[in-house]
N, C-alpha and C. Protein backbone atom coordinates (compact mmCIF):
# COMPACT_ATOMS: atom_id res chain seq x y z
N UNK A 1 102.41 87.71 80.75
CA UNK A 1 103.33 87.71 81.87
C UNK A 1 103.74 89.15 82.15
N UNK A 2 103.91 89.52 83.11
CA UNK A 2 104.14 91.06 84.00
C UNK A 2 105.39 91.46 83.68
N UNK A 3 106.17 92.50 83.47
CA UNK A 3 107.38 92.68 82.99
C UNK A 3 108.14 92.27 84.11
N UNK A 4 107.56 93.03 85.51
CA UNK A 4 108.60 92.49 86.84
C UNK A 4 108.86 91.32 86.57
N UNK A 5 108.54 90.13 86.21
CA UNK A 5 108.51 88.79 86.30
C UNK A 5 109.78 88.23 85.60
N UNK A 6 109.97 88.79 83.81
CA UNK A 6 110.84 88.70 82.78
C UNK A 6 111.99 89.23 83.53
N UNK A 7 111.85 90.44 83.86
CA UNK A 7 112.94 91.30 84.79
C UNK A 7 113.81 90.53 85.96
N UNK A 8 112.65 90.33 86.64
CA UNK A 8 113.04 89.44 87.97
C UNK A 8 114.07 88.21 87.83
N UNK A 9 113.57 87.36 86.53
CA UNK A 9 114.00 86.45 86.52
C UNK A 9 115.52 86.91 85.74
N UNK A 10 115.59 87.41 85.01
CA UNK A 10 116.70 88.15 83.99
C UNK A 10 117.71 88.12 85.28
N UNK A 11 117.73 89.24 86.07
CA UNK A 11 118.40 89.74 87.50
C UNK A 11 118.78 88.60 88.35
N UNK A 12 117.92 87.66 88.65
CA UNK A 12 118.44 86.54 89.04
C UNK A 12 119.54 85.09 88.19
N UNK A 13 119.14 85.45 87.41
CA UNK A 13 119.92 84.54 86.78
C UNK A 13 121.38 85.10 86.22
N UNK A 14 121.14 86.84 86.24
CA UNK A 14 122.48 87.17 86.16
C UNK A 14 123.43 86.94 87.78
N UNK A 15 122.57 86.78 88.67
CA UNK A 15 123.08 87.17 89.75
C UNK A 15 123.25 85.76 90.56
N UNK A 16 123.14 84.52 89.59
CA UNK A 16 123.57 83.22 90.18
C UNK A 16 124.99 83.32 89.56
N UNK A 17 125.32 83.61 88.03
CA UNK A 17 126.38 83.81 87.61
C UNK A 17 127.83 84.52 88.41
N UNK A 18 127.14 85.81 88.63
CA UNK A 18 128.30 86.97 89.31
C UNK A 18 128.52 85.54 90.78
N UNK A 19 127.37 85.17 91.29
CA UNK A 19 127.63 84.60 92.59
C UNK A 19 128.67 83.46 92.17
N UNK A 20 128.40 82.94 91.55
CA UNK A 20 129.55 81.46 90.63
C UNK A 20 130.83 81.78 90.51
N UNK A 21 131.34 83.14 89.55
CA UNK A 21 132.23 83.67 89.19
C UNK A 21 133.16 83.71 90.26
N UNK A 22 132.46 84.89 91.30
CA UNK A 22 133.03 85.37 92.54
C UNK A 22 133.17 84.26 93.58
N UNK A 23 132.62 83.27 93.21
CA UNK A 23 132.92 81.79 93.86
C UNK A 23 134.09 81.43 93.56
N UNK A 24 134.23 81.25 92.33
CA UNK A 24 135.60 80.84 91.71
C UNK A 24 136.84 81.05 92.01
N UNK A 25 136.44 82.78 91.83
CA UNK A 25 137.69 83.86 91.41
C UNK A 25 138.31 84.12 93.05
N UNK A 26 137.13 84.09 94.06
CA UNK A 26 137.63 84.13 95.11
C UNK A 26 137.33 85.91 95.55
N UNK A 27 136.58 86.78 94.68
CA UNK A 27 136.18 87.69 94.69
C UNK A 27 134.75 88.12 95.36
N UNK A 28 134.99 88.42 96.70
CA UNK A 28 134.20 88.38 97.36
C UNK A 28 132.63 89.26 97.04
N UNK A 29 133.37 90.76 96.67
CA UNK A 29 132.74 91.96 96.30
C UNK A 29 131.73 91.23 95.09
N UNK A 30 132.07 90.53 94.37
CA UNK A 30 131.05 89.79 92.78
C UNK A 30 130.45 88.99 93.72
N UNK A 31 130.78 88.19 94.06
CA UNK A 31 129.76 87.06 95.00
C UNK A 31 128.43 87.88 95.19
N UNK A 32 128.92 89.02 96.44
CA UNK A 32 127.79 89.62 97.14
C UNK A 32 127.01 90.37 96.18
N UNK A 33 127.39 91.09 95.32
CA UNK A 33 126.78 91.85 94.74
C UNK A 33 125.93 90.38 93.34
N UNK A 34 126.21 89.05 92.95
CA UNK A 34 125.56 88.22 93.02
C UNK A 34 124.68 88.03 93.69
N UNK A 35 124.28 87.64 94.83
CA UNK A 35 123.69 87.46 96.05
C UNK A 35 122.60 88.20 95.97
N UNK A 36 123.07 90.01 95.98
CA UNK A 36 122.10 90.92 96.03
C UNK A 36 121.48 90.37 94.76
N UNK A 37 121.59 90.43 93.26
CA UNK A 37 121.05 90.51 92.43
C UNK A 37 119.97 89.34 92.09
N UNK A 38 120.65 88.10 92.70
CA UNK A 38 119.46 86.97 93.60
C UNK A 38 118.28 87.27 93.93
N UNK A 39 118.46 87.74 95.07
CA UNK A 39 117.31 88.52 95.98
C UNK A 39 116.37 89.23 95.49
N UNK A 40 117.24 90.52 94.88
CA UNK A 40 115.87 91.30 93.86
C UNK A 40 115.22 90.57 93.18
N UNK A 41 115.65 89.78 92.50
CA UNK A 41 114.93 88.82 91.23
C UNK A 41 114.27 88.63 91.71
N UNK A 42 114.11 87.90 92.73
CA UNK A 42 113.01 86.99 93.25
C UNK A 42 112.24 88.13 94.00
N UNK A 43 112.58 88.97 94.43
CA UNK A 43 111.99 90.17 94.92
C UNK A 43 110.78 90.90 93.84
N UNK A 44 111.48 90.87 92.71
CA UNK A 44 110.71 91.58 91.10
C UNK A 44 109.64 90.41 91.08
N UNK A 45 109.97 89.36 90.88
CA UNK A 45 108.70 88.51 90.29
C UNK A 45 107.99 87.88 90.86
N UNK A 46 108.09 88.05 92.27
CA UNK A 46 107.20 88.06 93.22
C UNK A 46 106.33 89.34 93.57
N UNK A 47 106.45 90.28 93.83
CA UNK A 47 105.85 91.31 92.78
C UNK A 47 105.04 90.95 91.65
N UNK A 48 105.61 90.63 90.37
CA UNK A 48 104.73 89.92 89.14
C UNK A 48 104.25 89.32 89.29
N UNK A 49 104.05 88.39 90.12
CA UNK A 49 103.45 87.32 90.50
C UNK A 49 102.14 88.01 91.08
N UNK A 50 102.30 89.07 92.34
CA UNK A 50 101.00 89.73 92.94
C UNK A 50 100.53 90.77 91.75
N UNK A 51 100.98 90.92 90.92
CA UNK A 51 100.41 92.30 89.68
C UNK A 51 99.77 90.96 88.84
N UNK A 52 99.88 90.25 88.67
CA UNK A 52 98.89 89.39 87.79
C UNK A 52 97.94 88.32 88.55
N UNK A 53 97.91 88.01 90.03
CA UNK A 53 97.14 87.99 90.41
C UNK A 53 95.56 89.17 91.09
N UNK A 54 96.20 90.46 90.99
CA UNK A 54 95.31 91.19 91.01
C UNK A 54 94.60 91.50 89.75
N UNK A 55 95.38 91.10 88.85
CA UNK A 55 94.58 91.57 87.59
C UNK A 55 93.63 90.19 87.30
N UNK A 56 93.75 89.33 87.49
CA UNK A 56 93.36 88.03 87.24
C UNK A 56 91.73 87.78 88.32
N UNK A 57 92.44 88.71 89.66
CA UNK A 57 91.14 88.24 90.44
C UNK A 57 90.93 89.57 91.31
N UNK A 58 90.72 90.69 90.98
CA UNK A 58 90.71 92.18 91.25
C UNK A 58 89.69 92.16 92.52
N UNK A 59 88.82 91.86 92.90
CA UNK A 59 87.94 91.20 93.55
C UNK A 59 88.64 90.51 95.10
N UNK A 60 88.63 89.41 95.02
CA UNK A 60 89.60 88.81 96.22
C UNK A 60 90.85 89.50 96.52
N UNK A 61 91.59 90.25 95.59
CA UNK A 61 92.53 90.89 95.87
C UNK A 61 92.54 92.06 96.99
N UNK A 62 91.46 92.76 96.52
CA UNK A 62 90.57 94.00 97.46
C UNK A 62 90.23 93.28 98.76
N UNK A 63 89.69 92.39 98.83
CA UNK A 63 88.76 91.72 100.17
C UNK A 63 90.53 91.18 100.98
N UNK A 64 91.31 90.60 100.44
CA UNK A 64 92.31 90.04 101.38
C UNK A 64 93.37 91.98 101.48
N UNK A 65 93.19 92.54 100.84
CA UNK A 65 93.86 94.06 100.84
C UNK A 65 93.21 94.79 102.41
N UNK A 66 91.86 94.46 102.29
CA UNK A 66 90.66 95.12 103.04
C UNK A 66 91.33 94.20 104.31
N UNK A 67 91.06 93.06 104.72
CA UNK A 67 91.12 92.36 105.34
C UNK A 67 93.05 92.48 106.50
N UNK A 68 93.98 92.63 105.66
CA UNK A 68 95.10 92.99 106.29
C UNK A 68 95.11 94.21 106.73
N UNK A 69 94.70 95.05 106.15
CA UNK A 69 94.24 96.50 106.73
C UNK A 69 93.64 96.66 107.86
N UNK A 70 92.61 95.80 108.04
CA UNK A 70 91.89 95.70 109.00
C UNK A 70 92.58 95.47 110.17
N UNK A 71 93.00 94.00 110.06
CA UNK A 71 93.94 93.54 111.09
C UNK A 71 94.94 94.49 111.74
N UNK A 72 96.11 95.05 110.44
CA UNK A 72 96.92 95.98 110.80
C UNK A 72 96.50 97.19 111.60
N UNK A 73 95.47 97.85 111.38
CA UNK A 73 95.22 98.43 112.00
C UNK A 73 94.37 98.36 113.70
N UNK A 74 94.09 97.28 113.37
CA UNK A 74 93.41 96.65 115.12
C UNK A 74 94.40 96.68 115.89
N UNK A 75 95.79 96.42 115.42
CA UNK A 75 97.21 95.87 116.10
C UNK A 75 97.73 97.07 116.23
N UNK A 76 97.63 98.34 115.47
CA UNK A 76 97.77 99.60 115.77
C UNK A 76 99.26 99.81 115.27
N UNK A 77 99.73 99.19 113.95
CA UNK A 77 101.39 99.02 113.48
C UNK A 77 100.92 100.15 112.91
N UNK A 78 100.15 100.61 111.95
CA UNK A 78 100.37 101.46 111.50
C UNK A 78 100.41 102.66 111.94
C-alpha cells in the first residue's frame, strides 16, 4: 500500500473527529479546519490509489496519460 494512502486515510479520520468536536462544541474554526482535513485525505489516497495503479499497470497508465494529452491539447487548455 502507497504511503499517500496510510496518510490520506490517517488525515481523514482525524478530520471527521475535529469536524464532530467542532460540531458539538459549536466551534466553528475546528469544524472547518475538520472539513479541510476530510478533503485532503481523500485527496492523499486518491493519489495512492493512482501511484499504485501505475505501478501495477505502467503500460495502460502511459496510453490513458498519452491519450488525455492528446485530447488536452486538441482543445488547446493547455
Amino acid at each position: 500500500m502507497d504511503e499517500n494512502r496510510v496518510t490520506g486515510a490517517a488525515r481523514e479520520g482525524v478530520g471527521k473527529v475535529q469536524d464532530a468536536v467542532g460540531g458539538l462544541t459549536g466551534d466553528r474554526d475546528t469544524q472547518a479546519q475538520g472539513m479541510y482535513n476530510q478533503q485532503m485525505g481523500q485527496a492523499e489516497n486518491i493519489v495512492g490509489q493512482l501511484c499504485d495503479n501505475v505501478r501495477e499497470q505502467p503500460l495502460t497508465s502511459l496510453a490513458i496519460a498519452a491519450g488525455i494529452g492528446y485530447i488536452l491539447g486538441r482543445l488547446r487548455i493547455l
